[in-house]
Every structure is written in C-alpha cells, then in structure tokens.
N, C-alpha and C. Protein backbone atom coordinates (compact mmCIF):
# COMPACT_ATOMS: atom_id res chain seq x y z
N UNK A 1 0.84 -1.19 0.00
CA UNK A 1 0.00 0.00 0.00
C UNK A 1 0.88 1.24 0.00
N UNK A 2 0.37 2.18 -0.82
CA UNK A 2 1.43 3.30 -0.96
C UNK A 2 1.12 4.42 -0.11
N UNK A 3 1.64 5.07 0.01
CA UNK A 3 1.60 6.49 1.55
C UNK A 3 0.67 6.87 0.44
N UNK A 4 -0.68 7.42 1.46
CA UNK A 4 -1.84 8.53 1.04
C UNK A 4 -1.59 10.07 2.18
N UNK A 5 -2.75 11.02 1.62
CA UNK A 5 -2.51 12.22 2.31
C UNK A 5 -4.48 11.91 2.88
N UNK A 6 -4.37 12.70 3.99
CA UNK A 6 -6.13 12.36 4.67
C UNK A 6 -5.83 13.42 5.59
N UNK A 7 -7.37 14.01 6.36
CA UNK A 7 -7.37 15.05 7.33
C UNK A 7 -7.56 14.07 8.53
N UNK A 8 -7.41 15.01 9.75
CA UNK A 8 -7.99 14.08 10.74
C UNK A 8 -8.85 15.22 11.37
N UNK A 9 -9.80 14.42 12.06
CA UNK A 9 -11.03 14.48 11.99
C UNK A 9 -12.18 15.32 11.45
N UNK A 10 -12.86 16.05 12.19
CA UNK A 10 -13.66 16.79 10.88
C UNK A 10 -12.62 18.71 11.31
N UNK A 11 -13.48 19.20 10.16
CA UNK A 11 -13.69 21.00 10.00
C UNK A 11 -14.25 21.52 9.70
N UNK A 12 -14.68 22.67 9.47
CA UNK A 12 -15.29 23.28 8.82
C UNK A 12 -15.09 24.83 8.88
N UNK A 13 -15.68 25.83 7.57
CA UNK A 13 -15.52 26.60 7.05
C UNK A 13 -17.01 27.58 6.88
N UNK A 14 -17.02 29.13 6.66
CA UNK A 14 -18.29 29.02 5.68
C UNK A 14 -18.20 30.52 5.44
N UNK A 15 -18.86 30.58 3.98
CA UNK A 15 -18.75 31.77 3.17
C UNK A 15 -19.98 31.88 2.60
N UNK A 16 -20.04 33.19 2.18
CA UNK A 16 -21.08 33.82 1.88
C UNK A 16 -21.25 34.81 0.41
N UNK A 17 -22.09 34.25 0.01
CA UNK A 17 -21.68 34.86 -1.89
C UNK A 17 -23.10 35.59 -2.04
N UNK A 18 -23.96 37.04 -2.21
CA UNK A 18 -25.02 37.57 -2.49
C UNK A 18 -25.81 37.53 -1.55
N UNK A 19 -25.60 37.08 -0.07
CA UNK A 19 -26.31 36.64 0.97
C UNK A 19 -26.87 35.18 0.90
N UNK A 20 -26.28 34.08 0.06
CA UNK A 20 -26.16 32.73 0.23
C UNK A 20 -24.93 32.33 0.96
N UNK A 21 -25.85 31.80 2.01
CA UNK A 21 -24.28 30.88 3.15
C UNK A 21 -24.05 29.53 2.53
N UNK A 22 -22.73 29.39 2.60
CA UNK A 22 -22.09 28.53 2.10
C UNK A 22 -21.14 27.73 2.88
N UNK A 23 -21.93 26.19 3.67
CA UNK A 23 -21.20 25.68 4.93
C UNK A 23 -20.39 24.82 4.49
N UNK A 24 -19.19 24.81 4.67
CA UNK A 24 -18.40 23.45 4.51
C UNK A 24 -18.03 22.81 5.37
N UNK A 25 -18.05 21.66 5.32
CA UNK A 25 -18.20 20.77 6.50
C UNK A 25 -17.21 19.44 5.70
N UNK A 26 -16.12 19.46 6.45
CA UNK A 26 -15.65 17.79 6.31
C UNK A 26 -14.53 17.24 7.20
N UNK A 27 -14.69 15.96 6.95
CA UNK A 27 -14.46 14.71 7.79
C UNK A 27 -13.25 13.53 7.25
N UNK A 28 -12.86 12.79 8.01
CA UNK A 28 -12.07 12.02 7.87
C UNK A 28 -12.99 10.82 7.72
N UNK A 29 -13.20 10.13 7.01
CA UNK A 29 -14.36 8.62 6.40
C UNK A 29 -13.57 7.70 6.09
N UNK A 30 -13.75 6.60 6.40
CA UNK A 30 -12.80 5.11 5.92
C UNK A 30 -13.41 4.30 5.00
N UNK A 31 -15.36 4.63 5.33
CA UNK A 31 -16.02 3.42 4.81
C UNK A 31 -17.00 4.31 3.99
N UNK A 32 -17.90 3.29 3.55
CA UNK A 32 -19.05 4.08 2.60
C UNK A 32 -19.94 4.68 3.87
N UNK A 33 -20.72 3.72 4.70
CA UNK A 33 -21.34 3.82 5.93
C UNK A 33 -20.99 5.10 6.59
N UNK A 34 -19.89 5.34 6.69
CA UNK A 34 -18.92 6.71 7.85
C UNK A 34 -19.41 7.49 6.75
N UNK A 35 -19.15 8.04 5.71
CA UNK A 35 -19.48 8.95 4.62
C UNK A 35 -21.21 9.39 4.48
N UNK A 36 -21.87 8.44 4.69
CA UNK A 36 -22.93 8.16 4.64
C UNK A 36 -23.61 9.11 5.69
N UNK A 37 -23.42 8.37 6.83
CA UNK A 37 -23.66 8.92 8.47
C UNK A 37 -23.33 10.35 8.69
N UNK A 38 -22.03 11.16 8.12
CA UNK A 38 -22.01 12.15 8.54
C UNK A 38 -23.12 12.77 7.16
N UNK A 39 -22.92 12.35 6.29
CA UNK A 39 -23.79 13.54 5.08
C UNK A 39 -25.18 13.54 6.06
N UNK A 40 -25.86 12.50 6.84
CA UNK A 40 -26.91 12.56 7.31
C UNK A 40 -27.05 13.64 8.49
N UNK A 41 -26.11 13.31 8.92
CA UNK A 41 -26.29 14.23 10.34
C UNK A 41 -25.89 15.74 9.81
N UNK A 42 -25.72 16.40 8.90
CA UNK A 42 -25.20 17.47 8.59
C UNK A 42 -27.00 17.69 8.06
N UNK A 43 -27.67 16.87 6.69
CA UNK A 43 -29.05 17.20 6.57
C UNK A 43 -29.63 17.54 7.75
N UNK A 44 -29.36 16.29 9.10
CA UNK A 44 -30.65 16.60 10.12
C UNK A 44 -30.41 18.02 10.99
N UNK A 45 -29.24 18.08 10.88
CA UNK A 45 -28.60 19.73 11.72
C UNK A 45 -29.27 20.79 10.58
N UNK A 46 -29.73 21.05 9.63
CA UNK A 46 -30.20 21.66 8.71
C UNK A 46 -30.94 21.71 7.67
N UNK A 47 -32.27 21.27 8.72
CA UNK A 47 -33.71 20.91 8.15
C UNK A 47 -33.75 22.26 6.50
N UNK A 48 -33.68 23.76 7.08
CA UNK A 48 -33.83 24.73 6.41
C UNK A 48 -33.29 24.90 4.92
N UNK A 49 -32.09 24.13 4.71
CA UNK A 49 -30.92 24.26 3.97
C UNK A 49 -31.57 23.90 2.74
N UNK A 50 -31.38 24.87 1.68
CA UNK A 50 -31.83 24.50 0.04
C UNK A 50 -31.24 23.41 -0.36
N UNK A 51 -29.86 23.25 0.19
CA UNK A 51 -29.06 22.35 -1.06
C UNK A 51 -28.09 21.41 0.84
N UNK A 52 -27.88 20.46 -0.11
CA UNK A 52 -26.35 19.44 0.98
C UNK A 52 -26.05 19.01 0.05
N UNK A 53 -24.33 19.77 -0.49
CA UNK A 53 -23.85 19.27 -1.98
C UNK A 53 -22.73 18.32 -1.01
N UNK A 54 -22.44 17.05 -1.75
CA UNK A 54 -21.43 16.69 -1.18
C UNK A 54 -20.84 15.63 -2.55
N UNK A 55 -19.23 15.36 -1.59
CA UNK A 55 -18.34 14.80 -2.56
C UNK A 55 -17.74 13.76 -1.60
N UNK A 56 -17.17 13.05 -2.09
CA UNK A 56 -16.20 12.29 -1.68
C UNK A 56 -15.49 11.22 -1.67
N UNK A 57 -14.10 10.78 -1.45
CA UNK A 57 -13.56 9.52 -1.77
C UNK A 57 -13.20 8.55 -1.50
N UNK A 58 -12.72 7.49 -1.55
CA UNK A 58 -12.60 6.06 -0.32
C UNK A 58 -11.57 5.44 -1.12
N UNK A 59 -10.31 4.94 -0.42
CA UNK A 59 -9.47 3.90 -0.76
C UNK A 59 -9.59 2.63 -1.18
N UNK A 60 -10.75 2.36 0.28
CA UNK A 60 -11.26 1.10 0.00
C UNK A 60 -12.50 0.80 -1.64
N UNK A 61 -12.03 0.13 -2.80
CA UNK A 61 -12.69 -0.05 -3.37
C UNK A 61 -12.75 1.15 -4.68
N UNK A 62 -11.90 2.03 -4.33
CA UNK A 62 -11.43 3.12 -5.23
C UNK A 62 -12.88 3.96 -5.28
N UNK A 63 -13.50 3.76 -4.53
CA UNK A 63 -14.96 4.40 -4.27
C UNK A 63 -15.00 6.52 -4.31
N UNK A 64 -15.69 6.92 -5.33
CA UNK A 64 -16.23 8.22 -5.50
C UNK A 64 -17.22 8.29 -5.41
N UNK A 65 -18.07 9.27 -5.22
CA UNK A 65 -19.18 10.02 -5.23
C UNK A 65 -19.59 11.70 -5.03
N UNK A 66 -20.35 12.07 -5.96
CA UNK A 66 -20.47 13.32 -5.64
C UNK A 66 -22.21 13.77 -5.81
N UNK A 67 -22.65 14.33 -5.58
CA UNK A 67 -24.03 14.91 -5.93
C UNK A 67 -24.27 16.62 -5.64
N UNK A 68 -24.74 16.92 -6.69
CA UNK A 68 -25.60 18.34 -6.90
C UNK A 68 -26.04 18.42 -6.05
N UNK A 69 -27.05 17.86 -5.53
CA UNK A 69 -27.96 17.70 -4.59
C UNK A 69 -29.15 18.94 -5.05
N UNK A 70 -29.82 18.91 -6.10
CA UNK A 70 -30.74 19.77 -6.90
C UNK A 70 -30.04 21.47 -7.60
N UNK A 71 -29.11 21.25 -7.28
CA UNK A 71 -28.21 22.67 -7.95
C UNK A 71 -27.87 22.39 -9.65
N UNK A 72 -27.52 22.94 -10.40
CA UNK A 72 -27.33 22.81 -11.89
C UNK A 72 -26.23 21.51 -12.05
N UNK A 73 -26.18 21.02 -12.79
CA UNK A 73 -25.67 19.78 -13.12
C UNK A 73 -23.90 20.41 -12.96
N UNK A 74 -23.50 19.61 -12.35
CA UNK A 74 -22.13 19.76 -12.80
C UNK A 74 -21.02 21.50 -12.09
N UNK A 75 -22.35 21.68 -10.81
CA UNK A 75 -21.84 23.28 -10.63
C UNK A 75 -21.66 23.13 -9.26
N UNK A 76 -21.78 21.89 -8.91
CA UNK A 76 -21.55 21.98 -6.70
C UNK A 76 -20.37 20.71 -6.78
N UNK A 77 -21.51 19.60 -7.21
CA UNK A 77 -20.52 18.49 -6.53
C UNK A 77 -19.29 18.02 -7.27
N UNK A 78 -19.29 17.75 -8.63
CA UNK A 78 -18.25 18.09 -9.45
C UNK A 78 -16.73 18.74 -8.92
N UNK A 79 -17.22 20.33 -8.40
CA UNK A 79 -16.36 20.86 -8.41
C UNK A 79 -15.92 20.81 -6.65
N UNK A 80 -16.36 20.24 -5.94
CA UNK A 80 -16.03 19.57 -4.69
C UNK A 80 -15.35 18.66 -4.74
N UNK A 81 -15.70 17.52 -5.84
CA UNK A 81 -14.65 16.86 -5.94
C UNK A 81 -13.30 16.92 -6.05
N UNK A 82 -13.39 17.89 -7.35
CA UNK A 82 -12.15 18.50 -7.31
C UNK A 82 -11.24 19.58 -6.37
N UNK A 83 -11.65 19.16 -5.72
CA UNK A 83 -11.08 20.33 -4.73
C UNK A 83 -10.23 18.82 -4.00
N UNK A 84 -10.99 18.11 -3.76
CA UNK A 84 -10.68 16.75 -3.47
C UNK A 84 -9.68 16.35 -3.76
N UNK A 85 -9.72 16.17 -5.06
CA UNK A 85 -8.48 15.21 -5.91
C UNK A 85 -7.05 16.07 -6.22
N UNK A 86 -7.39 17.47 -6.15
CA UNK A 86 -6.03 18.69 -6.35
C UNK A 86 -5.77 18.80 -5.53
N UNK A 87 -6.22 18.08 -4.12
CA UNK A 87 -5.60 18.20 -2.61
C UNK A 87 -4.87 16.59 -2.64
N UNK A 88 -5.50 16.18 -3.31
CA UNK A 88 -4.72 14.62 -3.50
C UNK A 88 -4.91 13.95 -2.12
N UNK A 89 -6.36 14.05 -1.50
CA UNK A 89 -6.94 13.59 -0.50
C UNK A 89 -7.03 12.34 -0.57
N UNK A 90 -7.38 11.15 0.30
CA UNK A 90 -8.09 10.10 0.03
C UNK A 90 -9.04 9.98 1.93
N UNK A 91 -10.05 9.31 1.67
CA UNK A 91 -10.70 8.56 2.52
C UNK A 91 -11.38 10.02 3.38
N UNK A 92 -11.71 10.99 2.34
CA UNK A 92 -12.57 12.49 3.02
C UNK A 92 -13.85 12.74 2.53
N UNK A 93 -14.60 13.23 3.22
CA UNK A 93 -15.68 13.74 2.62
C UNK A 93 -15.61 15.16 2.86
N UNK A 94 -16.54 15.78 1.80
CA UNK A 94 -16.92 16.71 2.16
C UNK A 94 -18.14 17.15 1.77
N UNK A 95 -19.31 18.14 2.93
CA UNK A 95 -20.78 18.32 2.34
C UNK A 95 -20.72 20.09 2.41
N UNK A 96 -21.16 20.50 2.02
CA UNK A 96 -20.99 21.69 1.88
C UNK A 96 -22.91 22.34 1.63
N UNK A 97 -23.33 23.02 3.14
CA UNK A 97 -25.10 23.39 3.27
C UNK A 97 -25.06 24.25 2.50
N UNK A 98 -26.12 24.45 1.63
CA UNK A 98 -26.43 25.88 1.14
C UNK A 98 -27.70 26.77 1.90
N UNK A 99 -27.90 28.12 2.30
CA UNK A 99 -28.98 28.63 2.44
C UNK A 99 -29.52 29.81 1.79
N UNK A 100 -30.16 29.44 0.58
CA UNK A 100 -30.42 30.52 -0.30
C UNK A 100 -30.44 31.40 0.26
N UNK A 101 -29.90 32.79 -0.65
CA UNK A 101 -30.25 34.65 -0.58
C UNK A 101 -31.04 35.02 -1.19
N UNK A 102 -31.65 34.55 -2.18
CA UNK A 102 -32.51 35.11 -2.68
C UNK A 102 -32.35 35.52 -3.86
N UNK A 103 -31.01 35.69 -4.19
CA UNK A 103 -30.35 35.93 -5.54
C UNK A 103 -29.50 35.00 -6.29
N UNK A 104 -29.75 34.52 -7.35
CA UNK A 104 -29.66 33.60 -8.29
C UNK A 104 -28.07 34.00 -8.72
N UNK A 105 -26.99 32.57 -8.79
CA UNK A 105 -25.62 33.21 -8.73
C UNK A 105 -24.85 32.76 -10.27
N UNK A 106 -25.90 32.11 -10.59
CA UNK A 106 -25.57 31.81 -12.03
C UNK A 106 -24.30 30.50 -12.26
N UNK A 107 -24.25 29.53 -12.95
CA UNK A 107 -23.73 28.19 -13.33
C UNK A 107 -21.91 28.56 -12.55
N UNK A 108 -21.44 29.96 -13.23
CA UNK A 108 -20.01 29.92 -12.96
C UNK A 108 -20.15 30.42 -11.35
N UNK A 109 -21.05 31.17 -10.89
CA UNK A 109 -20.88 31.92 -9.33
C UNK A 109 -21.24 30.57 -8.35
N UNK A 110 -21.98 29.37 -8.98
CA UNK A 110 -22.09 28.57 -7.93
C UNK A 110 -20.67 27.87 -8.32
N UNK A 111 -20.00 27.43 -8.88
CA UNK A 111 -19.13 26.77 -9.15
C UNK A 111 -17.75 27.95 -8.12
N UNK A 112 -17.88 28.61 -8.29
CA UNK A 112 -17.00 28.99 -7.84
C UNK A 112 -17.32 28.94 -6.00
N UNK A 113 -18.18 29.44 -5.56
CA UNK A 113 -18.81 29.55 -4.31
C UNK A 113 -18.39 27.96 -3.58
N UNK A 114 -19.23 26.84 -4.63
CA UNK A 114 -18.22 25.83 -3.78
C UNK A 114 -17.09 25.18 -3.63
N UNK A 115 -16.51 25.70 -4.79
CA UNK A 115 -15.36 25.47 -4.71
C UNK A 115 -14.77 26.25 -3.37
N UNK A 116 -15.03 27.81 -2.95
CA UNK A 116 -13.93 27.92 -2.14
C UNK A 116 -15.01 27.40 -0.57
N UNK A 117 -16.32 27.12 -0.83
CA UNK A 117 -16.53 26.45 0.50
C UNK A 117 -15.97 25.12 1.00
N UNK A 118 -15.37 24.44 -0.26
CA UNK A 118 -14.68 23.05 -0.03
C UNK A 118 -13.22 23.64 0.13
N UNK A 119 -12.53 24.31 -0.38
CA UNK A 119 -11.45 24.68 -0.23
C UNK A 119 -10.86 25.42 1.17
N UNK A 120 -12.11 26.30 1.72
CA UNK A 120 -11.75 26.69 2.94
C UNK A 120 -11.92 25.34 4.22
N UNK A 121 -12.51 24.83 3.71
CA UNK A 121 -13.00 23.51 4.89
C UNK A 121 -11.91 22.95 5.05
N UNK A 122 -11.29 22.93 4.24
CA UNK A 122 -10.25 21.60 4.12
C UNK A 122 -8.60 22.47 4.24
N UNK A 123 -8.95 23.74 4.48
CA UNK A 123 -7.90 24.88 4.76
C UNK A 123 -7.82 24.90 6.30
N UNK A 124 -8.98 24.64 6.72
CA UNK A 124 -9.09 24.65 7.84
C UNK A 124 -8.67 23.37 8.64
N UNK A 125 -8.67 22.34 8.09
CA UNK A 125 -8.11 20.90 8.85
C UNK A 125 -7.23 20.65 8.92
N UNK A 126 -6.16 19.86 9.47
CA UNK A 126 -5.41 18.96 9.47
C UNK A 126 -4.58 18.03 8.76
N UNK A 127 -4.10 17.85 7.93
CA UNK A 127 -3.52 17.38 6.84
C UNK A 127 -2.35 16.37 7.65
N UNK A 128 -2.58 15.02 7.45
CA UNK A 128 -1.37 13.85 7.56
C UNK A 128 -1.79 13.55 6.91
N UNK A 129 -0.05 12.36 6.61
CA UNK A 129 -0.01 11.83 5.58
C UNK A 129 0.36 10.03 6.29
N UNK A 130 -0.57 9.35 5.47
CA UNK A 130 -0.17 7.90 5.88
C UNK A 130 0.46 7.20 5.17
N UNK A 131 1.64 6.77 6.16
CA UNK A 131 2.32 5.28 5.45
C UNK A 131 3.14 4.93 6.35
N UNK A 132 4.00 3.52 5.42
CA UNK A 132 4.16 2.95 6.84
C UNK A 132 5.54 3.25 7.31
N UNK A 133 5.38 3.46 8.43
CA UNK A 133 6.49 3.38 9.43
C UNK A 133 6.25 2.82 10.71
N UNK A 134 7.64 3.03 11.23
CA UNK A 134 8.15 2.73 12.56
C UNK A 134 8.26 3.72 13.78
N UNK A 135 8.20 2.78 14.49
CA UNK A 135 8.11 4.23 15.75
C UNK A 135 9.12 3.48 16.78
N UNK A 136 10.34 4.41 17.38
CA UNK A 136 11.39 4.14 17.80
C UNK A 136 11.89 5.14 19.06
N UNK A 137 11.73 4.53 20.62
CA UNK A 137 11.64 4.43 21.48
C UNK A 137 13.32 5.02 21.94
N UNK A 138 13.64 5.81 22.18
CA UNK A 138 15.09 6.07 22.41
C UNK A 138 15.25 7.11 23.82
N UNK A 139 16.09 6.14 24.71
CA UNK A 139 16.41 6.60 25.87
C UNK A 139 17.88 6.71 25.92
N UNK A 140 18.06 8.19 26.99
CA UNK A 140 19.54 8.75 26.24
C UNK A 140 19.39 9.10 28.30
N UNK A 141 20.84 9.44 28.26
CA UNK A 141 20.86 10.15 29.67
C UNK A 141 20.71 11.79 29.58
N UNK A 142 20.18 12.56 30.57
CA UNK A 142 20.05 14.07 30.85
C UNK A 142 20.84 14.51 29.80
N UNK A 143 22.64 14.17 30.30
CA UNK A 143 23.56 15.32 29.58
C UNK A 143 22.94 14.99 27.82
N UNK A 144 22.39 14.23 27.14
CA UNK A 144 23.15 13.75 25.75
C UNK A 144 21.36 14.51 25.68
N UNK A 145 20.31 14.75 26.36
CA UNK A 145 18.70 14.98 25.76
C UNK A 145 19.08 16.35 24.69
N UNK A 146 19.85 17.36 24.95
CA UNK A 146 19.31 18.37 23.90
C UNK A 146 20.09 18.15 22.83
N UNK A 147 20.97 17.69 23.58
CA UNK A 147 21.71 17.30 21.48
C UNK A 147 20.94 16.56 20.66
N UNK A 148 20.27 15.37 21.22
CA UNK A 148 19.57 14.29 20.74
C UNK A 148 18.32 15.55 20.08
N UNK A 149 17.70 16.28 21.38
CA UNK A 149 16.43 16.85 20.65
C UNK A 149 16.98 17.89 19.46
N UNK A 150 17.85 18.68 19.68
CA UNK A 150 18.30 19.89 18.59
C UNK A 150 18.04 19.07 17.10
N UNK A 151 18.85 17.63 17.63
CA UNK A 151 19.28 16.64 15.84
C UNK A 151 18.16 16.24 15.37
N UNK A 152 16.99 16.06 16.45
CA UNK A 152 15.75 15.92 15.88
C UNK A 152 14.71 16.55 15.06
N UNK A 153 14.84 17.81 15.68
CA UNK A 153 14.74 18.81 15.17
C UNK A 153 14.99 19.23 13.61
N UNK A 154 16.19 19.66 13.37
CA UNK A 154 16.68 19.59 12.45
C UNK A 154 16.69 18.75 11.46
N UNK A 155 16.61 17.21 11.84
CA UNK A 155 16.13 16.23 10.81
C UNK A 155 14.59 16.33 10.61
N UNK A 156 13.77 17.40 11.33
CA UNK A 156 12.50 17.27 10.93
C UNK A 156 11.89 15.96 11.26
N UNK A 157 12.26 15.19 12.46
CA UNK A 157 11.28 13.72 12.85
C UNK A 157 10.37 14.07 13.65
N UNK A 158 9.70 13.50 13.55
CA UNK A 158 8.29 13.91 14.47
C UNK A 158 8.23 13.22 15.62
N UNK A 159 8.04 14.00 16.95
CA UNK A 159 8.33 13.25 18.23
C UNK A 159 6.83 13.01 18.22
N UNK A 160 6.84 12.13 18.99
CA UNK A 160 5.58 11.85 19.92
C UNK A 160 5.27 11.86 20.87
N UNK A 161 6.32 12.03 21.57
CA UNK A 161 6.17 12.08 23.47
C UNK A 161 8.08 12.16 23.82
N UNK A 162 7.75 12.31 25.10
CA UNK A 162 9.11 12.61 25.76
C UNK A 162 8.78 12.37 27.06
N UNK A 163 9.72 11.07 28.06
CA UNK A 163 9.25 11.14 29.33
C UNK A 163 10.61 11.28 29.96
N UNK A 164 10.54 11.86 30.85
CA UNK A 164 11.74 12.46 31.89
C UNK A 164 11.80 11.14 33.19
N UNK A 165 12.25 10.29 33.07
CA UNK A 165 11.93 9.93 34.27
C UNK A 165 13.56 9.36 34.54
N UNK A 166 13.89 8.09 34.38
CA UNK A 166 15.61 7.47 35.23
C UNK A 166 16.56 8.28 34.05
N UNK A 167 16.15 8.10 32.59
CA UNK A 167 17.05 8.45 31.47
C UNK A 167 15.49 9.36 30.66
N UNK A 168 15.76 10.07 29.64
CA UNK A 168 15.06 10.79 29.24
C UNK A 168 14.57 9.93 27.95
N UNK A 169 13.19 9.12 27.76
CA UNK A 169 13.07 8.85 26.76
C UNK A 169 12.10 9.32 25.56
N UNK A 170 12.39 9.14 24.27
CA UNK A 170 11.89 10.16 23.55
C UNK A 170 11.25 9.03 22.36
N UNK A 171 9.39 8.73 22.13
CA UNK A 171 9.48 8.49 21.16
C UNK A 171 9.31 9.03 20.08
N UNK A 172 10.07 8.62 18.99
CA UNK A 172 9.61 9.42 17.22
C UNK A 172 8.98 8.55 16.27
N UNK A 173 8.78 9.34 15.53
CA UNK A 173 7.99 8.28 14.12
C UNK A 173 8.71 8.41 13.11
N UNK A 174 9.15 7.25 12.14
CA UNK A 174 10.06 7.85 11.23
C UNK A 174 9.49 6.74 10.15
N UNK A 175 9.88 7.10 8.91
CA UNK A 175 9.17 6.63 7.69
C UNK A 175 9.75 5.14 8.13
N UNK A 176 9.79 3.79 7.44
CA UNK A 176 10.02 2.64 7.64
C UNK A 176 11.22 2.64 7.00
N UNK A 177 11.13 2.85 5.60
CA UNK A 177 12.38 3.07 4.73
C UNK A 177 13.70 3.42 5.59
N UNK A 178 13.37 4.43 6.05
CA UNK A 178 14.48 5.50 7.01
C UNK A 178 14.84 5.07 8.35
N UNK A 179 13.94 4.07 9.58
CA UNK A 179 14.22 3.77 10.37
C UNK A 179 15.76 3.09 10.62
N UNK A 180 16.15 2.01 9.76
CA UNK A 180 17.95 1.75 9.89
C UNK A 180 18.55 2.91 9.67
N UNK A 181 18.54 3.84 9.20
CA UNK A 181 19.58 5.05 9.13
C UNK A 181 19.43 6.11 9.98
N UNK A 182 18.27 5.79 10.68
CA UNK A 182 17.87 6.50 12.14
C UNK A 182 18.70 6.12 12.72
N UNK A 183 18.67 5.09 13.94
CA UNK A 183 18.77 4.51 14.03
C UNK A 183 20.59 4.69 14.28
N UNK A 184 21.44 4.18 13.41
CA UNK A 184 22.34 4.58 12.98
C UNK A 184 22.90 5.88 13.43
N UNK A 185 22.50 6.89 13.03
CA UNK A 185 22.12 8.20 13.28
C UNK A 185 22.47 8.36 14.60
N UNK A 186 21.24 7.82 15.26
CA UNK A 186 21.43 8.49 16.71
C UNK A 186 22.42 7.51 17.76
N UNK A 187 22.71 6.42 17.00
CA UNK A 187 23.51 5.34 17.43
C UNK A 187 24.84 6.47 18.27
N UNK A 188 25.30 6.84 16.42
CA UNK A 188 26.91 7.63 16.13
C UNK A 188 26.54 9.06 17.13
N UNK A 189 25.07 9.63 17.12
CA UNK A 189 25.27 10.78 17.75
C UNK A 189 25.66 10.88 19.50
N UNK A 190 24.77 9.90 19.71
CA UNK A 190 25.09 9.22 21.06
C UNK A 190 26.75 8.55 21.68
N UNK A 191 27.11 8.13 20.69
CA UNK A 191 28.34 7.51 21.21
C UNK A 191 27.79 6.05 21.55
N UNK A 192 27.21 5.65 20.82
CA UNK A 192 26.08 4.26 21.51
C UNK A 192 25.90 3.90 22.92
N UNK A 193 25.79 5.03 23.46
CA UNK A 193 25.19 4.91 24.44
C UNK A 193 23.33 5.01 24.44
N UNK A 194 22.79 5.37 23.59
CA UNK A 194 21.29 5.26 23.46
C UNK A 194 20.54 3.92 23.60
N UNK A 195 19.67 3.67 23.94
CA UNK A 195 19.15 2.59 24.19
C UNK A 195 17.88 2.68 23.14
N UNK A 196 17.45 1.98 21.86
CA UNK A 196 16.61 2.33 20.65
C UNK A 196 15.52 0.62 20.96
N UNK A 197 14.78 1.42 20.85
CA UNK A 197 13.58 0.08 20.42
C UNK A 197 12.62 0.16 19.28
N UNK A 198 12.46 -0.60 18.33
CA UNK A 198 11.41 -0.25 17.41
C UNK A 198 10.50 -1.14 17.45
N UNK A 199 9.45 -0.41 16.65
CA UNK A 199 7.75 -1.06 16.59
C UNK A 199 8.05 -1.81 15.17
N UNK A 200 7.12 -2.57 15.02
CA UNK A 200 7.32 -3.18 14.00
C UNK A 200 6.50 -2.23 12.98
N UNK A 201 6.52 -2.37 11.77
CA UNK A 201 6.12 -1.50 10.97
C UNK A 201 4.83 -1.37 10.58
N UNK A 202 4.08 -0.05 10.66
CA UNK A 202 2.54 -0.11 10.47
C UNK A 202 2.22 0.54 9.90
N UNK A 203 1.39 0.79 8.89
CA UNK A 203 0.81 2.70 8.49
C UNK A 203 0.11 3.22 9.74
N UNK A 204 0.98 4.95 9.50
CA UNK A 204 0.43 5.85 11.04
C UNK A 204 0.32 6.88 10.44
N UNK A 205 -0.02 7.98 11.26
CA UNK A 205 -0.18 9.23 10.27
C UNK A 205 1.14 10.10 10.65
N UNK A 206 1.58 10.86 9.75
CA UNK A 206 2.58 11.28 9.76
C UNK A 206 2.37 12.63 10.00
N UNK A 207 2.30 13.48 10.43
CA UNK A 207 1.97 15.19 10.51
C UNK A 207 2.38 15.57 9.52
N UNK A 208 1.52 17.08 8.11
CA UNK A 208 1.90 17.53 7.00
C UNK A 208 2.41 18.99 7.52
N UNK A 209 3.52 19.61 6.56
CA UNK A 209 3.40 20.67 6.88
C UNK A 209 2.47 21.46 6.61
C-alpha cells in the first residue's frame, strides 16, 4: 500500500456569496457507511438548507461520489470533488449546506462559491499523511537529551512524546524506509550509548506541513 494524504477528523468553514451561506463541512471517512452517516447528520442539523452538496472519496474499493444535490448539473458536486483530488486527498468527505439569498448566482458563481466552500473547509483541517512506518523508542541520559532533541529537530522527525523519568526517553515516528539510518544516526550521535527500540512496521499518520 502506498503512503496517502487524509485530514484528521472533521472541520469546517463558511462563506457567503449575495447573501447565500455557504457551509463546509468535512471529515475524515474510511467506509461508505462513515461517509454516509455524517452527510446525514449534517441534513438533520439543517432541516432549512436548500441544497447538501457533497463529494467524496474512499481507498477502499477506489470508491467516488459526488451529488448536486438539486443545484445545476455539474456546478456543486463536481467541483467539490475536485477540490478533493487537487488536494490529493483520500478517505474524506466533504458536504458543503447551502442557504439561499434570494439571488440567483448563475452556473459559474455557484461553481466557484463551492469550490472555495470546499477549499476553505479543508484549509481549515489537518492534513497527515499515511504510510508505513516505525516508531522508535530512544532513551539517552540528561547530559546527551538536547543534542539528541536539537538533531531531531533539524532532521524534521516527528516526536511523539518525551518522558523524563531514570534516562530521558523520547518516542519518534520515522518513515520505515528510514528507520535503519535513524537509528544509525542516533547510534553515532550518542556515542552508543542510546538505548533504541522499534515497533514493528505499520501505516500511522505522519503530521503535514
């Protein structure tokens, strides 16, 4: 399985084009069901709402979907999608409420409207990226912790925790590929004095910039 990019958990956004609100709302989904469930609960939160345009994609089964949801063919969900696929998302939804103004925004003003209501939603979330790695457990003594953290730093690894307790231990996440040259790494930085344990290898999410 190859590293994907996904939000975690939901967000949302909302804009306003002629006095039509424009809610974006999205989520992190694995299954059809999860995709399903939230488009529902977003309708029942907004009995009032003209339109619930939504989009979205699934790994499992290479699964798409999008719907108008009664707006002009090809001018809500379409272009939600794509907001989707130029984010190079997988396993997201997104629904995006409409509540008419009263003024008619024409084929290109709705197209554009949801586009940036999907675009701000998803501006607004969280962005990791999954694949697989290892996660590697490294206990160092007091004097050797800020060198260890500065190098971490600087290599850009992503900690996960840090506990202070007999020796200072620090775990990180590091791609799988990269874990032996970690590894290595902090072996030589240490003077092998570090004490390293690794997980066996899993997909995790990786933090995006």
């Amino acid at each position: 399985m190859e590293s994907y990019k996904t939000i975690e958990g939901t967000a949302s956004a909302e804009y306003e084009e002629k006095k039509s609100r424009f809610i974006g709302q999205v989520a992190h989904v694995e299954t059809e069901d999860e995709a399903v469930a939230f488009l529902n609960g977003i309708r029942a939160a907004n009995p009032q709402a003209r339109h619930n345009v939504y989009a979205y994609e699934l790994r499992a089964g290479n699964r798409v979907r999008y719907s108008d949801d009664g707006e002009p063919a090809r001018t809500s969900g379409m272009p939600t999608l794509e907001v989707i696929q130029h984010a190079e998302l997988k396993d997201v939804i997104c629904v995006t409420t409409r509540y008419f103004g009263g003024t008619l925004l024409g084929t290109g003003g709705l197209v554009r409207a949801y586009t940036k209501a999907a675009q701000d939603a998803f501006a607004a979330a969280r962005v990791v990226t999954f694949a697989e790695c290892v996660d590697l457990t490294v206990s160092v003594g007091y004097s050797l912790y800020d060198q260890l953290s500065h190098w971490l730093s600087d290599q850009g690894i992503q900690v996960l925790s840090t506990d202070f307790a007999g020796d200072v231990a620090v775990e990180v996440r590091v791609l799988a590929t990269e874990a032996a040259a970690v590894q290595a790494a902090i072996t030589e930085l240490t003077h092998a004095t570090a004490e390293i344990l690794a997980s066996d290898p899993s997909y995790q999410p990786l933090a995006s910039a």
